[in-house]
Protein backbone atom coordinates (compact mmCIF):
# COMPACT_ATOMS: atom_id res chain seq x y z
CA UNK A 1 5.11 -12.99 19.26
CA UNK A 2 8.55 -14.45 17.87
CA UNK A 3 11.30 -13.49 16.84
CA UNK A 4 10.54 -13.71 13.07
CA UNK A 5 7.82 -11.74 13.54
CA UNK A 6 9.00 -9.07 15.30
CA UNK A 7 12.02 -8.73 12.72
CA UNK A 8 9.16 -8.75 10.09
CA UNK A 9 7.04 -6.06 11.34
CA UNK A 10 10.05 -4.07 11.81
CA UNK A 11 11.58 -4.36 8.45
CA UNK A 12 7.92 -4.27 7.04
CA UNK A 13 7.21 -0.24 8.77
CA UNK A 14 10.77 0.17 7.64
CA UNK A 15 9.85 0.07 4.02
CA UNK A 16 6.62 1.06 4.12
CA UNK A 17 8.84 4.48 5.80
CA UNK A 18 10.94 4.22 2.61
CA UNK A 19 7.94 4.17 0.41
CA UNK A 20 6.32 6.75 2.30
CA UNK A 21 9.04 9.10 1.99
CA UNK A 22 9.57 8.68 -2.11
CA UNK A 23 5.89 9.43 -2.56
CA UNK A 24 6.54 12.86 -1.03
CA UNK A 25 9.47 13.61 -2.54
CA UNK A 26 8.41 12.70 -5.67
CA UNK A 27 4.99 15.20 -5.03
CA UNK A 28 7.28 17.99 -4.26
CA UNK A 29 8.87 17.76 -7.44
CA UNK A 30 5.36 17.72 -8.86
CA UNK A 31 5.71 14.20 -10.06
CA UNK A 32 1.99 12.82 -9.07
CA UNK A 33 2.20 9.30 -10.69
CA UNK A 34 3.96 7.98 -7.67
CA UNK A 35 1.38 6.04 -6.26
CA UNK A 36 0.90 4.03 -10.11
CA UNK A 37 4.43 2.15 -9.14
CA UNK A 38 2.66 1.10 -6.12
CA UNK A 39 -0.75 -0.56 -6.80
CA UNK A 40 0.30 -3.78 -7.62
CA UNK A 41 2.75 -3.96 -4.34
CA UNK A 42 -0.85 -2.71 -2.51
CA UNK A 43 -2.84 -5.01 -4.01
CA UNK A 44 -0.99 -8.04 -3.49
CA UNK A 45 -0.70 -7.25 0.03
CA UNK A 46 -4.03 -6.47 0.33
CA UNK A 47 -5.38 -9.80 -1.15
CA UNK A 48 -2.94 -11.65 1.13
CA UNK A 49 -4.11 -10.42 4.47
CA UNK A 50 -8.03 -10.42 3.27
CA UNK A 51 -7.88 -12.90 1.04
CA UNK A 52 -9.52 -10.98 -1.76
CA UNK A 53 -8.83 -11.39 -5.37
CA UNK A 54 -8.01 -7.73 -6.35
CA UNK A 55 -6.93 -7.09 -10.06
CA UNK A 56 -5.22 -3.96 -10.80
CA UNK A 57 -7.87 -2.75 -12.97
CA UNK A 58 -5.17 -0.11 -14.89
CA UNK A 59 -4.20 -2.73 -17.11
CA UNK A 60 -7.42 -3.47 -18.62
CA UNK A 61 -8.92 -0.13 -18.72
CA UNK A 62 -6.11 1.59 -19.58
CA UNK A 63 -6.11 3.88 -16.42
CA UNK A 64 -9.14 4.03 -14.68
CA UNK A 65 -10.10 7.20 -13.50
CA UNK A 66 -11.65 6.14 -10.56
CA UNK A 67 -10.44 2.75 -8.86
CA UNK A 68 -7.41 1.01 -9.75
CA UNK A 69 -7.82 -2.22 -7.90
CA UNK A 70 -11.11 -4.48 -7.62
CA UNK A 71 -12.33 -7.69 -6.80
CA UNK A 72 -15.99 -8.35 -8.43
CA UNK A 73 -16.54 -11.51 -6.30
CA UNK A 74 -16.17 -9.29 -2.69
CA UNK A 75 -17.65 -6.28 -4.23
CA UNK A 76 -14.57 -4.45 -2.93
CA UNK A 77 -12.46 -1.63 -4.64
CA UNK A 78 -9.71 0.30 -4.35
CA UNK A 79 -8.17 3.87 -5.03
CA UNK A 80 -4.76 4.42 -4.37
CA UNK A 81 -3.45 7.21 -3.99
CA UNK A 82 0.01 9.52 -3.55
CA UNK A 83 -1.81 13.31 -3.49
CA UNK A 84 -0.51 15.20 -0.50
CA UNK A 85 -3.05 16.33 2.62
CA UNK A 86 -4.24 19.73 1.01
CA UNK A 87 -5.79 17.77 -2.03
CA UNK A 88 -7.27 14.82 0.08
CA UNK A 89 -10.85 16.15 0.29
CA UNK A 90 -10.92 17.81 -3.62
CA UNK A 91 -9.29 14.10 -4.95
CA UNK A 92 -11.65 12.11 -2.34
CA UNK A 93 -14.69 14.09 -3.05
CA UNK A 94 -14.16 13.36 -6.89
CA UNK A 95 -13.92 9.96 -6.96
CA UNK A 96 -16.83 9.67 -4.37
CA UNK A 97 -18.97 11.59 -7.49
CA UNK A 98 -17.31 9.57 -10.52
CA UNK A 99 -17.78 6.60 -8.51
CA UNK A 100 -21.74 7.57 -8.11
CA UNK A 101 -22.04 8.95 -11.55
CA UNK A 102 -20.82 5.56 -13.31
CA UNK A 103 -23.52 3.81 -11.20
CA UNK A 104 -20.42 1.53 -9.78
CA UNK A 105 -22.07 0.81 -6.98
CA UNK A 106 -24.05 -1.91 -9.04
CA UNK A 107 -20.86 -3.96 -8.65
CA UNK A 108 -18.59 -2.41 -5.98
CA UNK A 109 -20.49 -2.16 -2.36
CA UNK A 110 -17.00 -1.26 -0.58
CA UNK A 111 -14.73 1.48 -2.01
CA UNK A 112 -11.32 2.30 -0.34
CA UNK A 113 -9.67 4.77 -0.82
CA UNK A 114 -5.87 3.78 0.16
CA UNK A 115 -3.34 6.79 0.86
CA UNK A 116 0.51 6.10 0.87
CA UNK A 117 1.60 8.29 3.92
CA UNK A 118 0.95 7.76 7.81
CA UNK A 119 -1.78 11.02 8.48
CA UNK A 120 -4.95 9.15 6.52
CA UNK A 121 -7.89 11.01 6.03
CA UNK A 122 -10.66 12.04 8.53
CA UNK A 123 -14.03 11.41 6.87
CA UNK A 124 -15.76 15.27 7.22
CA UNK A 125 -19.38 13.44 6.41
CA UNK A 126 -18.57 13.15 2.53
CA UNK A 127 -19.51 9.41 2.72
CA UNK A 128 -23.09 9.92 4.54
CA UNK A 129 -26.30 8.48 3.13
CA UNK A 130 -24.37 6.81 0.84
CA UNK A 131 -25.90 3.36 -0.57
CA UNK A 132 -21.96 1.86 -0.60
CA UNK A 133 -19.05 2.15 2.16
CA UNK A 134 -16.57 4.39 1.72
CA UNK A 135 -13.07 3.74 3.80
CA UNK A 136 -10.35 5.87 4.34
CA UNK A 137 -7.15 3.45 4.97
CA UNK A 138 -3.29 4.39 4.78
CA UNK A 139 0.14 2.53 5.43
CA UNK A 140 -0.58 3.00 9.64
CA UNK A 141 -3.82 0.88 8.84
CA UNK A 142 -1.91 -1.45 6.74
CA UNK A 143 0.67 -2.21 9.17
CA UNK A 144 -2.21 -2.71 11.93
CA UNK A 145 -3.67 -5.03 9.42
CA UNK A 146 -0.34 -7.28 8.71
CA UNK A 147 0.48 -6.89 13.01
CA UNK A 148 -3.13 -9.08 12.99
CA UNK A 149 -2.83 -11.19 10.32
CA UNK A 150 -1.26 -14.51 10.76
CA UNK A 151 2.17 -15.56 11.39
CA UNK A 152 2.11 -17.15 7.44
CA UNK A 153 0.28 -14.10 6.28
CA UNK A 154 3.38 -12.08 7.61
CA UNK A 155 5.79 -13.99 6.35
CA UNK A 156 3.95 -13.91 2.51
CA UNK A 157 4.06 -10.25 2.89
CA UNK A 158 7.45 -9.57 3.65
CA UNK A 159 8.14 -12.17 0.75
CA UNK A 160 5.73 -9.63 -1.98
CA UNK A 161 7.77 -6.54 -0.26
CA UNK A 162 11.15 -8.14 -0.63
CA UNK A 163 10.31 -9.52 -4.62
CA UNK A 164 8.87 -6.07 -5.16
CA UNK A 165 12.52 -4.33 -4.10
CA UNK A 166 14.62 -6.62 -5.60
CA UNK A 167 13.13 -7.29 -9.00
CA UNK A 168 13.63 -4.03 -9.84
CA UNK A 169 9.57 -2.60 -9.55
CA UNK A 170 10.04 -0.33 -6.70
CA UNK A 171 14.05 0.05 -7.13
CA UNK A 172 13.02 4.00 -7.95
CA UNK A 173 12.35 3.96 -4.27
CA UNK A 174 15.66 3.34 -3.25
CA UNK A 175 17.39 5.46 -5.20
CA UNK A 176 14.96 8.51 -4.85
CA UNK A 177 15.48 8.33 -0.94
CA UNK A 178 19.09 7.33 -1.24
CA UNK A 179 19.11 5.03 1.34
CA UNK A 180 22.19 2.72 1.93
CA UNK A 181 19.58 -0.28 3.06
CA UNK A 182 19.25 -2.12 -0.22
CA UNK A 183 17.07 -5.19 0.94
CA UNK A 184 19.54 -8.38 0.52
CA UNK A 185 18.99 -11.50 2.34
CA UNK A 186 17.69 -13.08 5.41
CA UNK A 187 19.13 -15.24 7.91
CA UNK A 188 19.14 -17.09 11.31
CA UNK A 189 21.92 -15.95 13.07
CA UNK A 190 22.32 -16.85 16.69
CA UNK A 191 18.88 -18.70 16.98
CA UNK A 192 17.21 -15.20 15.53
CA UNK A 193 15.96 -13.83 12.25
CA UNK A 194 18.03 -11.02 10.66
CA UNK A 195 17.03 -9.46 8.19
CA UNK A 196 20.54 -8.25 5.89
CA UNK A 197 20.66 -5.02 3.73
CA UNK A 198 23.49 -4.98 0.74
CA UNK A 199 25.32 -1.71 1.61
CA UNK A 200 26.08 -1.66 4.38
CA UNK A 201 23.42 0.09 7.49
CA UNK A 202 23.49 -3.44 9.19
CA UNK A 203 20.33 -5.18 10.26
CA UNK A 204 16.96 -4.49 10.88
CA UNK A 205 16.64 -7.05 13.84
């Protein structure tokens, strides 16, 4: 693997460490919305490395109780979600019935449910007999999924991270964690990528 890539996995666990860390702050302070200023950053990424068409289906149903991202044509959905690991199974277990309740399965063969921390979620047999697949993903899985994906796949997604950051829609992140690693620019430098935060930590390299 190349340089480039190596400097964009790096910076890519980096942030996905930052975001990480601002969903459970933001929990503790009982602040559960968390994971809302993150669906569209998930589903962008998600639809790069797949190739899926996800829509972030909180804009047209006016926040849908139980997905928030699906693609019709690949019969694929997603629920993302911030709630820490003592909730998992009562959250999980809940949209597994509202899911089956709604008859969604008429459209939505695949439902993922996406958790923004590193632990996951081991499935305890809620998901058996079950006439759809149910995954369990988080940002480890993610970042195994971008380490696989192509060279131009991990480019694009440091690209969505970076846009993301610096137009503003995850700049709560930043200042919740109060980091001093403000995402600036990229460079060659010396025949290698570097990857150049505003105030001043240095590189991620």
């Amino acid at each position: 693997m190349d340089n480039f890539n190596l400097s964009s996995l790096d910076c890519i666990q980096k942030w996905f460490n930052d975001i990480s860390e601002y969903v459970k702050k933001q929990n503790n302070k009982g602040y559960f919305d968390a994971a809302k200023k993150c669906e569209d950053l998930f589903c962008d990424l998600l639809n790069t490395v797949y190739g899926w068409d996800l829509d972030n289906l909180n804009y047209t149903k006016n926040n849908s109780p139980i997905i928030d991202l699906g693609d019709y044509e690949h019969s694929v959905c997603v629920q993302v979600t911030s709630c820490q690991d003592k909730s998992k199974k009562v959250k999980i277990e809940k949209a597994i019935r509202n899911f089956k309740e709604k008859n969604m399965e008429q459209d939505y063969k695949h439902i993922i449910v996406f958790m923004i921390d590193w632990a996951g979620y081991q499935d305890v047999g809620l998901t058996e007999n079950e006439q759809f697949e149910v995954s369990f993903w988080c940002l480890r899985d993610m970042m195994s999924f971008i380490e696989s994906a192509t060279e131009q796949k991990q480019k694009r997604c440091v690209d969505i991270i970076q846009a993301y950051f610096m137009d503003g829609l995850l700049l709560d992140v930043k200042r919740e964690i109060n980091d001093k690693t403000f995402f600036a620019e990229k460079t060659i430098l010396d025949g290698k990528f570097q990857t150049y935060f505003a105030y001043g930590l240095g590189v991620c390299a």
